[in-house]
N, C-alpha and C. Protein backbone atom coordinates (compact mmCIF):
# COMPACT_ATOMS: atom_id res chain seq x y z
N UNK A 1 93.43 -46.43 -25.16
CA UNK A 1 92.84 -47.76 -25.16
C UNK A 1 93.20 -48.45 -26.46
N UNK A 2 93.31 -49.80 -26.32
CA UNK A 2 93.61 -50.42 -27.91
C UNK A 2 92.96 -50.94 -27.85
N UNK A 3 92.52 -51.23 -29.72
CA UNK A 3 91.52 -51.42 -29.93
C UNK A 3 91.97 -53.11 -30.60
N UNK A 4 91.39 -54.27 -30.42
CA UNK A 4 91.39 -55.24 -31.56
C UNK A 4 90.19 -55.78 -32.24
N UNK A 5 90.46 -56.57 -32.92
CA UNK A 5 89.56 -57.44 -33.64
C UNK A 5 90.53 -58.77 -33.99
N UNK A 6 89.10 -59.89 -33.97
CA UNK A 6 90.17 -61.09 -34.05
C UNK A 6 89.93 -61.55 -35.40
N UNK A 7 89.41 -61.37 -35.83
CA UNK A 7 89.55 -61.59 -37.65
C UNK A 7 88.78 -60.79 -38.23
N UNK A 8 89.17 -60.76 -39.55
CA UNK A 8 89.01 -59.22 -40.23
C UNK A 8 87.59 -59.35 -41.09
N UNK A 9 86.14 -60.51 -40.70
CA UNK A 9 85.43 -60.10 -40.44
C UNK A 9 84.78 -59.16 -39.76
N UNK A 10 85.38 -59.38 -38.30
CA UNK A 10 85.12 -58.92 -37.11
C UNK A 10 85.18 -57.50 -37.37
N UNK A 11 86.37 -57.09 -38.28
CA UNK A 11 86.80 -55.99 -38.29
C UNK A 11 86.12 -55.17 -39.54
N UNK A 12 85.64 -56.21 -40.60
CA UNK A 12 84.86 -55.48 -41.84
C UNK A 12 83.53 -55.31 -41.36
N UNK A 13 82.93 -55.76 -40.17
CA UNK A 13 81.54 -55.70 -39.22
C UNK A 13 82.06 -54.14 -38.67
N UNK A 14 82.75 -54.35 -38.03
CA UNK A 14 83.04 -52.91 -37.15
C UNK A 14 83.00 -51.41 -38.26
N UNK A 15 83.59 -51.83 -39.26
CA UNK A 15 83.80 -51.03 -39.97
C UNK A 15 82.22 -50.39 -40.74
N UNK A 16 81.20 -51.04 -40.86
CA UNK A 16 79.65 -51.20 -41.66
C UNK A 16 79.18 -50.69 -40.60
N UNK A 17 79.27 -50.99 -39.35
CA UNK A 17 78.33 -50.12 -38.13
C UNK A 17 78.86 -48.59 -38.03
N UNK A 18 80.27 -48.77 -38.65
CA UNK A 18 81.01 -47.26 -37.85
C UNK A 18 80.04 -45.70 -39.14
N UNK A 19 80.59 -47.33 -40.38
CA UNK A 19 79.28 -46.61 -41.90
C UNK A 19 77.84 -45.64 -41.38
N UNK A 20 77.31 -46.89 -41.00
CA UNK A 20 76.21 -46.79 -40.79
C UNK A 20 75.81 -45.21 -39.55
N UNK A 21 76.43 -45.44 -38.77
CA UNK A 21 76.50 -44.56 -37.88
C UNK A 21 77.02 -43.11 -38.18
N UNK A 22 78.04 -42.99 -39.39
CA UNK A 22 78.73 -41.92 -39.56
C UNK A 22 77.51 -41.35 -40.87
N UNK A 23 76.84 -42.05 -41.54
CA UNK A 23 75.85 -41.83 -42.00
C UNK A 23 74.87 -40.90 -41.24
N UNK A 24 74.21 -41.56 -40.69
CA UNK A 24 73.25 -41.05 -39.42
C UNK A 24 73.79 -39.60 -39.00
N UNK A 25 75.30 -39.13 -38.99
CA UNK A 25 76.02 -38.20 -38.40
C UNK A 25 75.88 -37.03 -39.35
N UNK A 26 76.19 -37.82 -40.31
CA UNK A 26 76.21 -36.49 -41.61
C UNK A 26 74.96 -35.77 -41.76
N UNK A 27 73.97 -37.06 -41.87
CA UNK A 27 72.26 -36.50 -42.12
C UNK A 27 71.93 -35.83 -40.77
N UNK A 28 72.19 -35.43 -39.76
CA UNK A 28 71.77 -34.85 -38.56
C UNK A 28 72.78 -33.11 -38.52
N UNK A 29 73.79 -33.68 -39.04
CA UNK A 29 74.83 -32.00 -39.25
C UNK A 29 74.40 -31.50 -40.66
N UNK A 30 74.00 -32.33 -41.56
CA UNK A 30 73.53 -31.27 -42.73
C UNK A 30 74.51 -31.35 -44.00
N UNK A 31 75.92 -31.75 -43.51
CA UNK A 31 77.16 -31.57 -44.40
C UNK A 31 77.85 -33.13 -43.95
N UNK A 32 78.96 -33.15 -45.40
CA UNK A 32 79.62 -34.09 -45.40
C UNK A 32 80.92 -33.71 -44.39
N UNK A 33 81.33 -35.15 -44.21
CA UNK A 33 82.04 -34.64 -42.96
C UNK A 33 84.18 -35.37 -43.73
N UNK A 34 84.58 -34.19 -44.06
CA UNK A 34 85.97 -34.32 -44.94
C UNK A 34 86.66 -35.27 -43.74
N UNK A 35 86.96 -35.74 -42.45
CA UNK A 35 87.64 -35.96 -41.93
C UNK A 35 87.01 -37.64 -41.31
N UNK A 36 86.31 -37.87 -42.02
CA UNK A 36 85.63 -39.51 -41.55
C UNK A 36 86.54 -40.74 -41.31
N UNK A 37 87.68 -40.55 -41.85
CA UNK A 37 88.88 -41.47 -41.00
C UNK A 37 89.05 -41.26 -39.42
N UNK A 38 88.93 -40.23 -39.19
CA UNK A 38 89.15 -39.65 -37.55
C UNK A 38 88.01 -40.59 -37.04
N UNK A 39 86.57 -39.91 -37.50
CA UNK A 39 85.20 -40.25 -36.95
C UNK A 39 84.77 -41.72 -37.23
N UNK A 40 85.42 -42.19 -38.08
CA UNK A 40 85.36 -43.93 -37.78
C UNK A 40 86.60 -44.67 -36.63
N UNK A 41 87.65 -43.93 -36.70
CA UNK A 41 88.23 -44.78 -35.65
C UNK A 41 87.79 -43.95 -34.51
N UNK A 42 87.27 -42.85 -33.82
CA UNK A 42 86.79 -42.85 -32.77
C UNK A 42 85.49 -43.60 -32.40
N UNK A 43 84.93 -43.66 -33.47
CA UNK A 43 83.65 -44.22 -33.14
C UNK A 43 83.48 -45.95 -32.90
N UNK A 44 84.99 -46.75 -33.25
CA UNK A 44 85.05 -48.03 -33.40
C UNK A 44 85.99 -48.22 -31.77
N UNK A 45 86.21 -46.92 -31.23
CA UNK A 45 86.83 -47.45 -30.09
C UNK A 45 86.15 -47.44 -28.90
N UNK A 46 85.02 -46.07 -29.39
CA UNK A 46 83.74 -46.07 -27.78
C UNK A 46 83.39 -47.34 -28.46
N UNK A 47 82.90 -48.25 -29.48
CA UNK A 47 81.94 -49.01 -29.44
C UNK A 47 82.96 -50.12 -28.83
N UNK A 48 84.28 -50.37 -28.86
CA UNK A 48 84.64 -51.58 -28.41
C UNK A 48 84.85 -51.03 -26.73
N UNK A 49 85.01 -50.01 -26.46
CA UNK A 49 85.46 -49.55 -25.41
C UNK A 49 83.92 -49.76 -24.22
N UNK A 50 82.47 -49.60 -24.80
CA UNK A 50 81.45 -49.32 -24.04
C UNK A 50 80.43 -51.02 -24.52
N UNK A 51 81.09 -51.95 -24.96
CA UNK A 51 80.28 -53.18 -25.53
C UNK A 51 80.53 -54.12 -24.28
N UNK A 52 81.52 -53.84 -23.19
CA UNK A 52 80.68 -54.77 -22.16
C UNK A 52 80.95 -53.89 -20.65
N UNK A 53 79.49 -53.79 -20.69
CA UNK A 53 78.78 -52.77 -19.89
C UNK A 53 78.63 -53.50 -18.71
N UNK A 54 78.55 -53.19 -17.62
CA UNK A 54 78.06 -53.76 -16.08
C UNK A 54 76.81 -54.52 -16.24
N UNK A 55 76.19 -55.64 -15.65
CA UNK A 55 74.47 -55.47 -16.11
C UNK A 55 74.02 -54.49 -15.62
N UNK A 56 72.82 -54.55 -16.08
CA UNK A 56 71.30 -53.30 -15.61
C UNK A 56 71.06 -53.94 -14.33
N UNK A 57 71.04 -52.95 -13.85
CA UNK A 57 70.35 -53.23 -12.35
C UNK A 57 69.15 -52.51 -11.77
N UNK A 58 68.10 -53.05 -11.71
CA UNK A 58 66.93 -52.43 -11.41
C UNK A 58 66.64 -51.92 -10.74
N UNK A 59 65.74 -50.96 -10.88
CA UNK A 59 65.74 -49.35 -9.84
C UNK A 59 64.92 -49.58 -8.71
N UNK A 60 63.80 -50.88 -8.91
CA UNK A 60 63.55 -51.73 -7.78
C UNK A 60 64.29 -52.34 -6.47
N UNK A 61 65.36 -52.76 -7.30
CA UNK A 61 66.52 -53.47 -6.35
C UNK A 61 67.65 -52.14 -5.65
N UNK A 62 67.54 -51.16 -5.82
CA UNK A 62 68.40 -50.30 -5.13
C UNK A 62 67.41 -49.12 -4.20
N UNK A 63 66.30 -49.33 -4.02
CA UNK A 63 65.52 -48.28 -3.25
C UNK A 63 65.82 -48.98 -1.91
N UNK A 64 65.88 -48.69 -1.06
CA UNK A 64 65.73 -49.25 0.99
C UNK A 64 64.27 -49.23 0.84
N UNK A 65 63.58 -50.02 1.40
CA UNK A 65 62.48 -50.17 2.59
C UNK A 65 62.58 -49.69 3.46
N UNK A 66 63.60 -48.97 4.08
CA UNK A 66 63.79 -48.61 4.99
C UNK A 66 63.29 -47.24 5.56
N UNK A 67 62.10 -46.79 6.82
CA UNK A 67 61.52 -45.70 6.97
C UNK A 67 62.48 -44.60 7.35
N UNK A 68 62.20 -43.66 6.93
CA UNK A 68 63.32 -42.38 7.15
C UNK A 68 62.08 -41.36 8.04
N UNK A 69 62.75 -40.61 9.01
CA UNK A 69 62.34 -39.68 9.84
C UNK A 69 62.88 -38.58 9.89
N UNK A 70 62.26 -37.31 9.15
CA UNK A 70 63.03 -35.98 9.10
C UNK A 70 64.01 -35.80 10.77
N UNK A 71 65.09 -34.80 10.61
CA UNK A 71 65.91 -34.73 11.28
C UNK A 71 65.05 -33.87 12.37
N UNK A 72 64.98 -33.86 13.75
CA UNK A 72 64.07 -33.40 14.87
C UNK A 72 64.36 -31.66 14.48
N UNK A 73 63.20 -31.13 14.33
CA UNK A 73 63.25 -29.50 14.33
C UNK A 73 63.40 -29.11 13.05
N UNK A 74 63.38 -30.05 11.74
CA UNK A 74 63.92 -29.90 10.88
C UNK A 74 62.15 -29.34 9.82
N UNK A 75 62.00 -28.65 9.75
CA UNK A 75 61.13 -28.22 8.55
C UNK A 75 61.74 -27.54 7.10
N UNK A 76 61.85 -28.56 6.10
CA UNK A 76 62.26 -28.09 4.79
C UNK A 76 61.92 -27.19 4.12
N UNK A 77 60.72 -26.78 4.21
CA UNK A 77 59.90 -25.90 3.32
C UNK A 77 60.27 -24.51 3.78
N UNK A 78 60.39 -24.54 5.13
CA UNK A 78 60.37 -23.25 5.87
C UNK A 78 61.93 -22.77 5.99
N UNK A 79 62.57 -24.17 6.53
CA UNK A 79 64.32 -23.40 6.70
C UNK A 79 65.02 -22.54 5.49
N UNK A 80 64.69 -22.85 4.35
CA UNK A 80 65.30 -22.38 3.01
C UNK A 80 64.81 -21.16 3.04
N UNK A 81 63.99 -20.33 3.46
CA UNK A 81 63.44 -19.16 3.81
C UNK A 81 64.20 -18.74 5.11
N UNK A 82 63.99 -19.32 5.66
CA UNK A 82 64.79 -18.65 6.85
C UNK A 82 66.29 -18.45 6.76
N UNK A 83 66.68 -19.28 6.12
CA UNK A 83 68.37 -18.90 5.95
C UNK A 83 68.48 -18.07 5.10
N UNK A 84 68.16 -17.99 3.78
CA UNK A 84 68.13 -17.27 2.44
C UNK A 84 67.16 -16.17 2.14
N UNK A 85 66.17 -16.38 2.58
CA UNK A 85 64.99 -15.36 2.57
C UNK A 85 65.11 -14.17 3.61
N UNK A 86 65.81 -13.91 4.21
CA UNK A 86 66.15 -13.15 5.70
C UNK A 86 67.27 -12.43 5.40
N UNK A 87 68.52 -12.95 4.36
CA UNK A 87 69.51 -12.45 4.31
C UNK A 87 70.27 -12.78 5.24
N UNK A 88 69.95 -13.78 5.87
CA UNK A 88 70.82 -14.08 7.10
C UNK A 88 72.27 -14.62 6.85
N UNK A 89 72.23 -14.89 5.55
CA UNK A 89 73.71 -15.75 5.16
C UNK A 89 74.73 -14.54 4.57
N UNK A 90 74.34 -13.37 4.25
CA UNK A 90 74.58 -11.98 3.88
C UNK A 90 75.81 -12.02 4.33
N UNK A 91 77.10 -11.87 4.05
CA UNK A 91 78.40 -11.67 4.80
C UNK A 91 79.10 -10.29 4.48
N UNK A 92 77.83 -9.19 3.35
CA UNK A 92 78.53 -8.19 3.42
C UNK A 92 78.48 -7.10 4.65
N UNK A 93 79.36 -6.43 4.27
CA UNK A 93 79.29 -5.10 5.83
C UNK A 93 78.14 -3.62 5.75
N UNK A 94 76.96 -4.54 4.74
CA UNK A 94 76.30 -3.12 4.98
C UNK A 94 75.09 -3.35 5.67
């Protein structure tokens, strides 16, 4: 993925969050981290890479209203016993 910035504000901003964040990184591992050139440009490419996200869509708006009717003969509680509990699925030869 490539990464830009359109002026090198943009880009001295990117750079203070990647700070800020690689901060946060060190204090959570305990140690300084020798290789923070790596861990700022990965971290400046998920952030440009994941900054425009799908909207949120509410967990309201994706449920059905719609009534559901177990499948005829179908008891859940009990079949998982009967297939597995019985050994009935057993495919060895003893």
């Amino acid at each position: 993925m490539s990464v830009t910035f359109r002026t090198a504000e943009e880009l001295a901003q990117a750079l203070r969050r990647a700070a800020e964040a690689h901060g946060a990184h060190e204090a959570r591992t305990g140690r300084e981290d020798a290789d923070w050139p790596t861990w700022y440009a990965e971290h400046m490419v998920r952030e440009q890479r994941f900054a425009h996200l799908p909207e949120r869509v509410e967990t309201s708006r994706t449920t059905t209203a719609q009534e559901t009717v177990p499948a005829r003969g179908a008891d859940g509680e009990h079949d998982f016993f009967l297939r597995y509990g019985t050994g009935g699925d057993d495919l060895s030869d003893g």
